[in-house]
C-alpha atoms as a PDB file:
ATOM      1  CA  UNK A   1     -83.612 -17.264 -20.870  1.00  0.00           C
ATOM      2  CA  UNK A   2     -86.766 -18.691 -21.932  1.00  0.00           C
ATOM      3  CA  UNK A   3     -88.292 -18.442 -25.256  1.00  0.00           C
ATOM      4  CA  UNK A   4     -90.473 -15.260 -24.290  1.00  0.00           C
ATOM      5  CA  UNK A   5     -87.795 -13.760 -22.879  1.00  0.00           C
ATOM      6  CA  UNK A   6     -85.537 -14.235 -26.101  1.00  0.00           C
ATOM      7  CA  UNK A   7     -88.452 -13.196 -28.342  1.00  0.00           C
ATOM      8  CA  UNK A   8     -89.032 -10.103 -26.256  1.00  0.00           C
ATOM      9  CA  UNK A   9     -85.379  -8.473 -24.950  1.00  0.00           C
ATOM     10  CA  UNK A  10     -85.194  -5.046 -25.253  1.00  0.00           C
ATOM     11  CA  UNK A  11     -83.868  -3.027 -28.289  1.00  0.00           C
ATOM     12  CA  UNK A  12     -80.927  -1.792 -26.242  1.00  0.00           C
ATOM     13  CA  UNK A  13     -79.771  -5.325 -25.197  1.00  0.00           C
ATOM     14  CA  UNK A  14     -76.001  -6.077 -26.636  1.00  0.00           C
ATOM     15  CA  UNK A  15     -74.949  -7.685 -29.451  1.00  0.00           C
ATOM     16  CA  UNK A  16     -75.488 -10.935 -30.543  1.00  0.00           C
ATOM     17  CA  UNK A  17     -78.884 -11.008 -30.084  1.00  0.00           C
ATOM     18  CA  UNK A  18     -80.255  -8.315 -32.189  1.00  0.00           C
ATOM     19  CA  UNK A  19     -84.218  -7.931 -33.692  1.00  0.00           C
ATOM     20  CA  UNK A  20     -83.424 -10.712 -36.561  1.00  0.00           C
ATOM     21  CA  UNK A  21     -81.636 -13.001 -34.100  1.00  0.00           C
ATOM     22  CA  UNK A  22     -85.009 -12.888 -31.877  1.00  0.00           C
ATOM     23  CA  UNK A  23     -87.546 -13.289 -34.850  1.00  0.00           C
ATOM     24  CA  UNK A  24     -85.114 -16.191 -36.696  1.00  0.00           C
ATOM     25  CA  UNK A  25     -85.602 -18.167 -33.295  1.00  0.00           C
ATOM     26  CA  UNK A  26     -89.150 -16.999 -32.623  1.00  0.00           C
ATOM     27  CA  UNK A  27     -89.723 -18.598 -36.215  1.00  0.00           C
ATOM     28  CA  UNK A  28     -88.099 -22.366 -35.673  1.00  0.00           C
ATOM     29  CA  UNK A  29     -89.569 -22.510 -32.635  1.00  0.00           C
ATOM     30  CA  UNK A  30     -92.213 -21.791 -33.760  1.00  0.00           C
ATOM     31  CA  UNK A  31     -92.321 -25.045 -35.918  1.00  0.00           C
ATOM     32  CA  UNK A  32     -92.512 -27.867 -33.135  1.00  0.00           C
ATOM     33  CA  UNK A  33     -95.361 -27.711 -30.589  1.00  0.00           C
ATOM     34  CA  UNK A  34     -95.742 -29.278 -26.765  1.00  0.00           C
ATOM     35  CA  UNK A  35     -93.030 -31.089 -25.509  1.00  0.00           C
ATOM     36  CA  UNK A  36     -90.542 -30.906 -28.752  1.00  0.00           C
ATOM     37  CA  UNK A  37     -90.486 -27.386 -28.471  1.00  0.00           C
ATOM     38  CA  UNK A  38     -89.603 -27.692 -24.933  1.00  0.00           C
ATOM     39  CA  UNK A  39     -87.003 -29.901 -25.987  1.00  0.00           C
ATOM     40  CA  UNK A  40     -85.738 -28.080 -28.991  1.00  0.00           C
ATOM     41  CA  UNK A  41     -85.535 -24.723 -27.282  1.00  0.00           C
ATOM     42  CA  UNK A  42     -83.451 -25.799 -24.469  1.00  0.00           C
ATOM     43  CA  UNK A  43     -81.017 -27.794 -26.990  1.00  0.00           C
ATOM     44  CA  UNK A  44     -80.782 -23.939 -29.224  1.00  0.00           C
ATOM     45  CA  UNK A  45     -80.630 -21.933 -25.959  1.00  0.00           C
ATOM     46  CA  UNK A  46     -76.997 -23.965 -25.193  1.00  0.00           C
ATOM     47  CA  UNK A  47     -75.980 -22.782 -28.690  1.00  0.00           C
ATOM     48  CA  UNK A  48     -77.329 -19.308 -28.278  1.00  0.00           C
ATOM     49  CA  UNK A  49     -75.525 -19.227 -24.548  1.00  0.00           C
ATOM     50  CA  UNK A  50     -71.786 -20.324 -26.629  1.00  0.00           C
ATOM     51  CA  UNK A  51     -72.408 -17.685 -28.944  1.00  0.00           C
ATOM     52  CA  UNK A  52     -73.012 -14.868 -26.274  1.00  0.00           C
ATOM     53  CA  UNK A  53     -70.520 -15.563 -24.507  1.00  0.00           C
ATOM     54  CA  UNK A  54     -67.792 -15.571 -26.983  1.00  0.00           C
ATOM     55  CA  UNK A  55     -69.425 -12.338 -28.358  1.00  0.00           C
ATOM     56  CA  UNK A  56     -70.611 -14.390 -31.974  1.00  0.00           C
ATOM     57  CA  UNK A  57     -73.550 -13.507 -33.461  1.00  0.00           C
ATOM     58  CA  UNK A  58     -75.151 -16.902 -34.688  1.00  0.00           C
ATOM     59  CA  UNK A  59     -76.651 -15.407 -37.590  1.00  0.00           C
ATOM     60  CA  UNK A  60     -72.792 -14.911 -38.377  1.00  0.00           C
ATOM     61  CA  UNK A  61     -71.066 -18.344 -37.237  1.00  0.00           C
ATOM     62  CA  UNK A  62     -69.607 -19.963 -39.658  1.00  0.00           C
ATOM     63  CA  UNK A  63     -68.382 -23.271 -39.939  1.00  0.00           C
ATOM     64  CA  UNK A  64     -65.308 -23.396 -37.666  1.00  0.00           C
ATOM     65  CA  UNK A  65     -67.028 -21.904 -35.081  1.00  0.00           C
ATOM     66  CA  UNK A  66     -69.530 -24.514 -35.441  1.00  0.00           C
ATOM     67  CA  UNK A  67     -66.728 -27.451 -35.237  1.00  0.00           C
ATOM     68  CA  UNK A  68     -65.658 -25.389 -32.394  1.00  0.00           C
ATOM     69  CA  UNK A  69     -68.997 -25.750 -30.488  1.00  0.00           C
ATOM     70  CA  UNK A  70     -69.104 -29.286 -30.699  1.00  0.00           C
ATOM     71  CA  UNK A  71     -65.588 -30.056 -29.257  1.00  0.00           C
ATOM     72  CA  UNK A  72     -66.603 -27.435 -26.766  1.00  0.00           C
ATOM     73  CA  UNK A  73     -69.611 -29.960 -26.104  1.00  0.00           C
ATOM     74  CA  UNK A  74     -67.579 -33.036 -26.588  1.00  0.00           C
ATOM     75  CA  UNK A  75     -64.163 -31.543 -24.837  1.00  0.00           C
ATOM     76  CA  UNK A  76     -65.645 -29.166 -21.527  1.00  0.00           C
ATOM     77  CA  UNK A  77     -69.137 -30.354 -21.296  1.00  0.00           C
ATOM     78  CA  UNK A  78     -68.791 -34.001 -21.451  1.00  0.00           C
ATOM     79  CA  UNK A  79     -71.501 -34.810 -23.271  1.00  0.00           C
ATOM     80  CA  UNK A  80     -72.395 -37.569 -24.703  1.00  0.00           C
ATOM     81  CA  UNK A  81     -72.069 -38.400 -28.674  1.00  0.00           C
ATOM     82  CA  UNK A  82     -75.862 -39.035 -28.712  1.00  0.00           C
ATOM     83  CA  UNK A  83     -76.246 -35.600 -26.982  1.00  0.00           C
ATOM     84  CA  UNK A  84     -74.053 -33.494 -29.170  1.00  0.00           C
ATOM     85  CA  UNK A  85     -75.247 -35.205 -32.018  1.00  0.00           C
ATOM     86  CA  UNK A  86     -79.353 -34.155 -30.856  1.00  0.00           C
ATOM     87  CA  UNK A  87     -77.875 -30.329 -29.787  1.00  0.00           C
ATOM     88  CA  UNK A  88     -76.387 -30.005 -32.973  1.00  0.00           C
ATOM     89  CA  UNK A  89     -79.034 -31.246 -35.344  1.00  0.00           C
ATOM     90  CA  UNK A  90     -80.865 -28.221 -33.340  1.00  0.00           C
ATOM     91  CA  UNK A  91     -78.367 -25.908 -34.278  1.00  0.00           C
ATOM     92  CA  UNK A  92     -78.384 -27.390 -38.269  1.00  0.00           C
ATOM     93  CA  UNK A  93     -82.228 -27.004 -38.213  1.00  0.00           C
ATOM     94  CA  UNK A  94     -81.998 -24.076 -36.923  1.00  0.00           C
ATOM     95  CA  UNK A  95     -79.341 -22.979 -39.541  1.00  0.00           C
ATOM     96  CA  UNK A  96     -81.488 -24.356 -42.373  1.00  0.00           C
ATOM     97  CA  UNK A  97     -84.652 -22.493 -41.440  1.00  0.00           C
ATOM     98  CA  UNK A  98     -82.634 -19.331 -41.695  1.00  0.00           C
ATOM     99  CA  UNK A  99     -82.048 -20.536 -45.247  1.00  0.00           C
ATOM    100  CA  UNK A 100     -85.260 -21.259 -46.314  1.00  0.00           C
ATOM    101  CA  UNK A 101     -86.613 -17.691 -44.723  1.00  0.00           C
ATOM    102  CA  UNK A 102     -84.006 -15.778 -46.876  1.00  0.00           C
ATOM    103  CA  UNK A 103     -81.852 -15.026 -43.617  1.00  0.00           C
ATOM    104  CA  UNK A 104     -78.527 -16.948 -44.611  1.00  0.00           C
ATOM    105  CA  UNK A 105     -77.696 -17.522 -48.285  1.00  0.00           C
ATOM    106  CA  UNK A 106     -76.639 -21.572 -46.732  1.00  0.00           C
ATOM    107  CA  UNK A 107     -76.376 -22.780 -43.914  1.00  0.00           C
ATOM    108  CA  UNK A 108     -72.560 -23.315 -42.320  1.00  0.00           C
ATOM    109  CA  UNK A 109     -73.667 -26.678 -40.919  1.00  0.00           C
ATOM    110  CA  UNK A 110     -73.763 -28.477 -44.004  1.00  0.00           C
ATOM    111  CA  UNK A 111     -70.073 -30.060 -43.759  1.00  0.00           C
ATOM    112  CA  UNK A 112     -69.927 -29.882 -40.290  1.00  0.00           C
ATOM    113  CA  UNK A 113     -68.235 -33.276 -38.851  1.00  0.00           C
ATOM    114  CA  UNK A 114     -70.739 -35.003 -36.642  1.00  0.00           C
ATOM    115  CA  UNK A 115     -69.715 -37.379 -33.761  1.00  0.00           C
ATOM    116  CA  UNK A 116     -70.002 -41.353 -34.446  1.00  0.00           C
ATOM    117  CA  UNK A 117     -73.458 -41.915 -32.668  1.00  0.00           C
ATOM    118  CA  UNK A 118     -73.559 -45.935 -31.982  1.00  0.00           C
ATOM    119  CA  UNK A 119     -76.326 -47.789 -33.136  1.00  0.00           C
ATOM    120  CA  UNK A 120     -77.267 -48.995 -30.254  1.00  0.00           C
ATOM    121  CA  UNK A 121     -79.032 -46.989 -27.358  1.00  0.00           C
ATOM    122  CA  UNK A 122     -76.595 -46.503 -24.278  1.00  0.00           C
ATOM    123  CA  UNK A 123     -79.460 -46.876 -21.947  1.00  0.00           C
ATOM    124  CA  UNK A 124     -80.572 -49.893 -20.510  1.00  0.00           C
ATOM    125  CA  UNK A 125     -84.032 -51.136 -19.558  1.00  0.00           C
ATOM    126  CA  UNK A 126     -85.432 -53.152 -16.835  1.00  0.00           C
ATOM    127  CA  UNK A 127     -85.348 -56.609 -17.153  1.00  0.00           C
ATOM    128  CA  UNK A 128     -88.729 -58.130 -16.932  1.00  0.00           C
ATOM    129  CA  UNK A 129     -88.507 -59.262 -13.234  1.00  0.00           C
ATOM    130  CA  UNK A 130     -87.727 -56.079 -12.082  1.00  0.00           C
ATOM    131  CA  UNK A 131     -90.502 -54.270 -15.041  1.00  0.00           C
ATOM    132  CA  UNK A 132     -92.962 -56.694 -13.107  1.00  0.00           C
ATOM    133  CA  UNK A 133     -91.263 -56.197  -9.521  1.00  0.00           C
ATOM    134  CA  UNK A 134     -91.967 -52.470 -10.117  1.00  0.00           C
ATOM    135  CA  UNK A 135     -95.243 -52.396 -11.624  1.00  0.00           C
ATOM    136  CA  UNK A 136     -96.567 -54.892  -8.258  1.00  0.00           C
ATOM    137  CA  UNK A 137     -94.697 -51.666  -6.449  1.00  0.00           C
ATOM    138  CA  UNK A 138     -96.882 -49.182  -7.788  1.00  0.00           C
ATOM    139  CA  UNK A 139     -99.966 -51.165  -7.797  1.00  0.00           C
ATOM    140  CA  UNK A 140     -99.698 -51.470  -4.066  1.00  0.00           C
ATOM    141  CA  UNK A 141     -99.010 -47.771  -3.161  1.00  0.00           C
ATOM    142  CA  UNK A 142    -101.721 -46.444  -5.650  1.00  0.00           C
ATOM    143  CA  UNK A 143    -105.318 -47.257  -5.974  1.00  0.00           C
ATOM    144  CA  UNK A 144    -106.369 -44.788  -8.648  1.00  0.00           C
ATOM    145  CA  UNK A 145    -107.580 -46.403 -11.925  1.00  0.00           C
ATOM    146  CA  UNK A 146    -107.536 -43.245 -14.363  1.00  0.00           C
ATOM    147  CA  UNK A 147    -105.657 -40.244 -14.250  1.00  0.00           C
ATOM    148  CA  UNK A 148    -101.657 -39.748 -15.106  1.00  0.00           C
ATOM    149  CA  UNK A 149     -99.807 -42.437 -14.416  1.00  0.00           C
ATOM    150  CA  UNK A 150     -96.872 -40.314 -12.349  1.00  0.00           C
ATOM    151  CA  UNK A 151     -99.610 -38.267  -9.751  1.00  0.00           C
ATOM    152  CA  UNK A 152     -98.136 -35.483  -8.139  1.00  0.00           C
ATOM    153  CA  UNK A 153     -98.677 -35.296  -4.589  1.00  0.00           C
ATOM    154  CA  UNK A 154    -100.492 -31.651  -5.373  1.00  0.00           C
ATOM    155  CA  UNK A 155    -102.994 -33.416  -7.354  1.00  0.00           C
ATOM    156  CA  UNK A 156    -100.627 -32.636 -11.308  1.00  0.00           C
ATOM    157  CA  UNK A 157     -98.654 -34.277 -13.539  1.00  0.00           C
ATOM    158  CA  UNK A 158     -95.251 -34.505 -12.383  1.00  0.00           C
ATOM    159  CA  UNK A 159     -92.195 -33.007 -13.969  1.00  0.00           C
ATOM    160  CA  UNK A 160     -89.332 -35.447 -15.010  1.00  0.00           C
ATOM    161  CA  UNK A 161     -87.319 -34.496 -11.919  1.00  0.00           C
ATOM    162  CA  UNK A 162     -90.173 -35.817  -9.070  1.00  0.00           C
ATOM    163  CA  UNK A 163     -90.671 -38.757 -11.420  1.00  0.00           C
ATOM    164  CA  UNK A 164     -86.996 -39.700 -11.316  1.00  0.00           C
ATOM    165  CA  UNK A 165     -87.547 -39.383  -7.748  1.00  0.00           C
ATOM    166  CA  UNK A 166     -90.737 -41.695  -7.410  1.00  0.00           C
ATOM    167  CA  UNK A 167     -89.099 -44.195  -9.651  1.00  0.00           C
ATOM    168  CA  UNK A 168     -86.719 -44.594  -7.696  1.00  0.00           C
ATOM    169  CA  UNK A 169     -88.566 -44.868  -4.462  1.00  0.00           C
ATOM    170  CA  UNK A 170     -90.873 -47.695  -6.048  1.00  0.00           C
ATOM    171  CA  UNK A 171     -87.544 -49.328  -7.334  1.00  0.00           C
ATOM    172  CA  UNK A 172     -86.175 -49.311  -3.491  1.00  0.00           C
ATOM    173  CA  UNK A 173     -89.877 -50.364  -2.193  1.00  0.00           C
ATOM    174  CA  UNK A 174     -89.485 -53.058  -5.021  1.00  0.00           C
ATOM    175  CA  UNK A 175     -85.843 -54.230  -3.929  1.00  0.00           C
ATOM    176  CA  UNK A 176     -84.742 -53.638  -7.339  1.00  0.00           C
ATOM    177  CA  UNK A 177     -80.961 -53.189  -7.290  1.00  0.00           C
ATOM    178  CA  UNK A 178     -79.980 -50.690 -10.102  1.00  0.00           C
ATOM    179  CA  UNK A 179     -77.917 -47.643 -10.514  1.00  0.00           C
ATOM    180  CA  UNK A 180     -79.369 -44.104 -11.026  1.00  0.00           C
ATOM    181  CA  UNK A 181     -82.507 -45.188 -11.981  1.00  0.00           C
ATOM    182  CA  UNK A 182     -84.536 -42.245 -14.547  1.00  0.00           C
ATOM    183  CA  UNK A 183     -88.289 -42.270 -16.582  1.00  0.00           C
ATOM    184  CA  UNK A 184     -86.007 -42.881 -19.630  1.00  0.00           C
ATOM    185  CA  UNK A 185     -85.205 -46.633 -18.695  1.00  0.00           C
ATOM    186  CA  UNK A 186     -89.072 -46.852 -18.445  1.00  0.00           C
ATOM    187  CA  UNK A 187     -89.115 -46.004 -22.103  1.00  0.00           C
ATOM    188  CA  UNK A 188     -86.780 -47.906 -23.355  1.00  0.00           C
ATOM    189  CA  UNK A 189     -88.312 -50.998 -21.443  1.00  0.00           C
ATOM    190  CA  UNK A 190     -91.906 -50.138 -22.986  1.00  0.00           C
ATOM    191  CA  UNK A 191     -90.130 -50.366 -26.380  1.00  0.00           C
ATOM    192  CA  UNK A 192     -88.377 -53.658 -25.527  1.00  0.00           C
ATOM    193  CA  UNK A 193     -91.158 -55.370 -24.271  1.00  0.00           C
ATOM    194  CA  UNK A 194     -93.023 -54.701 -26.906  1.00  0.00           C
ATOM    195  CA  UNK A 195     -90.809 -55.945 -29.364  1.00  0.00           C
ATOM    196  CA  UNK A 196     -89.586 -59.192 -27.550  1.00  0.00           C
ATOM    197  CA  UNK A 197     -94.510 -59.707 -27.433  1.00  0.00           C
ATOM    198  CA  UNK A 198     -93.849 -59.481 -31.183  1.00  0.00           C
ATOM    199  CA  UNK A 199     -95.466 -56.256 -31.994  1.00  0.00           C
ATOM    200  CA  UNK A 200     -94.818 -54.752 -35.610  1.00  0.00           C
ATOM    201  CA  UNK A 201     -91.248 -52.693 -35.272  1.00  0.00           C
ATOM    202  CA  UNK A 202     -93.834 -50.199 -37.130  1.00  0.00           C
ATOM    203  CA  UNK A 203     -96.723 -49.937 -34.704  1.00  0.00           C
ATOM    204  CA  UNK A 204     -93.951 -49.868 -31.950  1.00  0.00           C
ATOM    205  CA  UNK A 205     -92.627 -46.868 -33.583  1.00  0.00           C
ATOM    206  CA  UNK A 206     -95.757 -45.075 -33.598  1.00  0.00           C
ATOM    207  CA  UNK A 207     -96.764 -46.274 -29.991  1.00  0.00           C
ATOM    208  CA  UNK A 208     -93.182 -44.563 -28.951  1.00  0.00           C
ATOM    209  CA  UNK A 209     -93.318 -41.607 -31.225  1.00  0.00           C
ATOM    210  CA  UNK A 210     -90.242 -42.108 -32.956  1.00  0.00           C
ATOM    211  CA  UNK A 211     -89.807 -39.943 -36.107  1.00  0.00           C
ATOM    212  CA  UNK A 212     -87.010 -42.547 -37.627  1.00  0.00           C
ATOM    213  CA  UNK A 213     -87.616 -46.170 -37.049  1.00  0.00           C
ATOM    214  CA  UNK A 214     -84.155 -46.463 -36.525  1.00  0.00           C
ATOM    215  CA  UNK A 215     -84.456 -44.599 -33.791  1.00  0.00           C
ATOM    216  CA  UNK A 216     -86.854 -47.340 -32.281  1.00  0.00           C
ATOM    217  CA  UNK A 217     -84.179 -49.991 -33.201  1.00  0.00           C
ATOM    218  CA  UNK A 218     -81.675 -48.332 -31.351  1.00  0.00           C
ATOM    219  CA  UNK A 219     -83.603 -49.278 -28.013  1.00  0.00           C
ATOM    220  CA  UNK A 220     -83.960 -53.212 -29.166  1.00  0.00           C
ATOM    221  CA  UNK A 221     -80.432 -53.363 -27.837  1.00  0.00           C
ATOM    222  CA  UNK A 222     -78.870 -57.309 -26.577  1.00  0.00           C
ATOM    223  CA  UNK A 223     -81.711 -59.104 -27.938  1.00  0.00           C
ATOM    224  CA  UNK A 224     -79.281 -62.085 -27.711  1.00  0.00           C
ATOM    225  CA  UNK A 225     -79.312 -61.963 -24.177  1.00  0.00           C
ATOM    226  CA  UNK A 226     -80.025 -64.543 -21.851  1.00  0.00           C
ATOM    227  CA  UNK A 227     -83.051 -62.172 -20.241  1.00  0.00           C
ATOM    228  CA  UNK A 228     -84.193 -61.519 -22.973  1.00  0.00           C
ATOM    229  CA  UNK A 229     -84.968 -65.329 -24.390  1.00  0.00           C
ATOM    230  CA  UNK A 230     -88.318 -66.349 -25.024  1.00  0.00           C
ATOM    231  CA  UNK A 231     -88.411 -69.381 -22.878  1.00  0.00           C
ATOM    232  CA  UNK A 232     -85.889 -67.284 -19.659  1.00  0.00           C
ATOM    233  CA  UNK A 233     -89.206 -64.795 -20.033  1.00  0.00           C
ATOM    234  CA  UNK A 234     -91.461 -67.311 -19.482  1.00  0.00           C
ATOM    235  CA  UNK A 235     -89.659 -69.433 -16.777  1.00  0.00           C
ATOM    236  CA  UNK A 236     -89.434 -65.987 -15.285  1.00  0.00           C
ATOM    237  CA  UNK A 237     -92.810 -65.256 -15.157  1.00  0.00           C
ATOM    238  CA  UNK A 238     -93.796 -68.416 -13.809  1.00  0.00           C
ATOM    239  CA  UNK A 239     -91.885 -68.190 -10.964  1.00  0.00           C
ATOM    240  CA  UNK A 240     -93.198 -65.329  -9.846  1.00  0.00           C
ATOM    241  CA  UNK A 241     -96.316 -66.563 -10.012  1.00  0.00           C
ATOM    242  CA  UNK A 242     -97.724 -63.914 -12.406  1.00  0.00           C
END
């Protein structure tokens, strides 16, 4: 269900999701715009799926049934601690709008145990061979100088699904060996490389759009590394003759 549908189901559609239920969502959502919208209503339409399906109107969860949704995230979803940890700060914001609009006299999520989130990003970058092995990749199978840098084929901006699928061709076309490659690890290698050029861990976070510059330092993971040594960067760079 998307958010027009939720913001527009008829009066006659069962319980939980009654007329203040629809205009409590319609109202957080309404707070983030673009993609963080996009984001923030899929992470609220997982909660709002639990809740229908057990019957529970949100409006009325309290907070066991809260602890219960994240084991039920943790325990029969799999997901990871990062993930439960972004769904649920959905669900708290969610709860705390309610709050502040007069909905819920306080919100159930304040004393809510959250899962241990480590402080360093799971997700790991190129290394700069391969960043440069790929870029040479894409340089040679594109000749457009403007423009998005993932093209679609129908002449648009592709979603995150064909780009996992062009990064991945590039990556073969590049002979770069790595498992389940995705646009994340492009992310997280912009936000490396810029740290390891010596760019302000400020400017970087603006550059990435990171609310929480801790966020940003989560990404600037095994900076002890061997790859990631000044003088390994530069020997690598030389031989490739870049």
């Amino acid at each position: 269900m998307s958010f027009t549908d939720l913001t527009s189901v008829p009066a006659d559609h069962p319980a939980p999701f009654t007329d203040q239920l629809r205009l409590a969502v319609a109202a957080y959502l309404a707070r983030f715009t673009g993609s963080s919208r996009g984001h923030t209503e899929s992470d609220l339409r997982c909660y709002l799926s639990w809740c229908a399906e057990r019957g529970l109107n949100p409006m009325a969860a309290r907070r066991p049934h809260l602890e219960l949704y994240i084991r039920w995230m943790q325990e029969i979803r799999l997901f990871k601690p990062s993930t439960v940890s972004r769904r649920f700060s959905v669900v708290a914001g969610f709860d705390k709008t309610c709050v502040i609009d007069g909905l819920l006299k306080h919100s159930s999520a304040e004393h809510v145990r959250r899962p241990a989130v480590p402080a360093e990003s799971p997700t790991l970058g190129f290394t700069h061979l391969r960043f440069e092995a790929l870029l040479t990749a894409a340089r040679d199978s594109q000749d457009r100088t403007g423009g998005p840098i993932l093209f679609h084929s129908r002449g648009t901006r592709m979603d995150r699904h064909a780009a996992t699928r062009r990064l991945r061709h590039l990556a073969d076309a590049a002979g770069v060996q790595i498992a389940r490659a995705h646009p994340h690890m492009l992310r997280h290698t912009y936000v490396t490389t810029m740290l390891d050029a010596g760019v302000d861990l400020r400017d970087v976070q603006i550059a990435a759009r990171h609310a929480d510059p801790r966020t940003t330092m989560r990404y600037d993971r095994a900076r002890k590394n061997l790859d990631r040594h000044p003088n390994y960067i530069l020997a690598a760079y030389m031989a490739s003759g870049t």
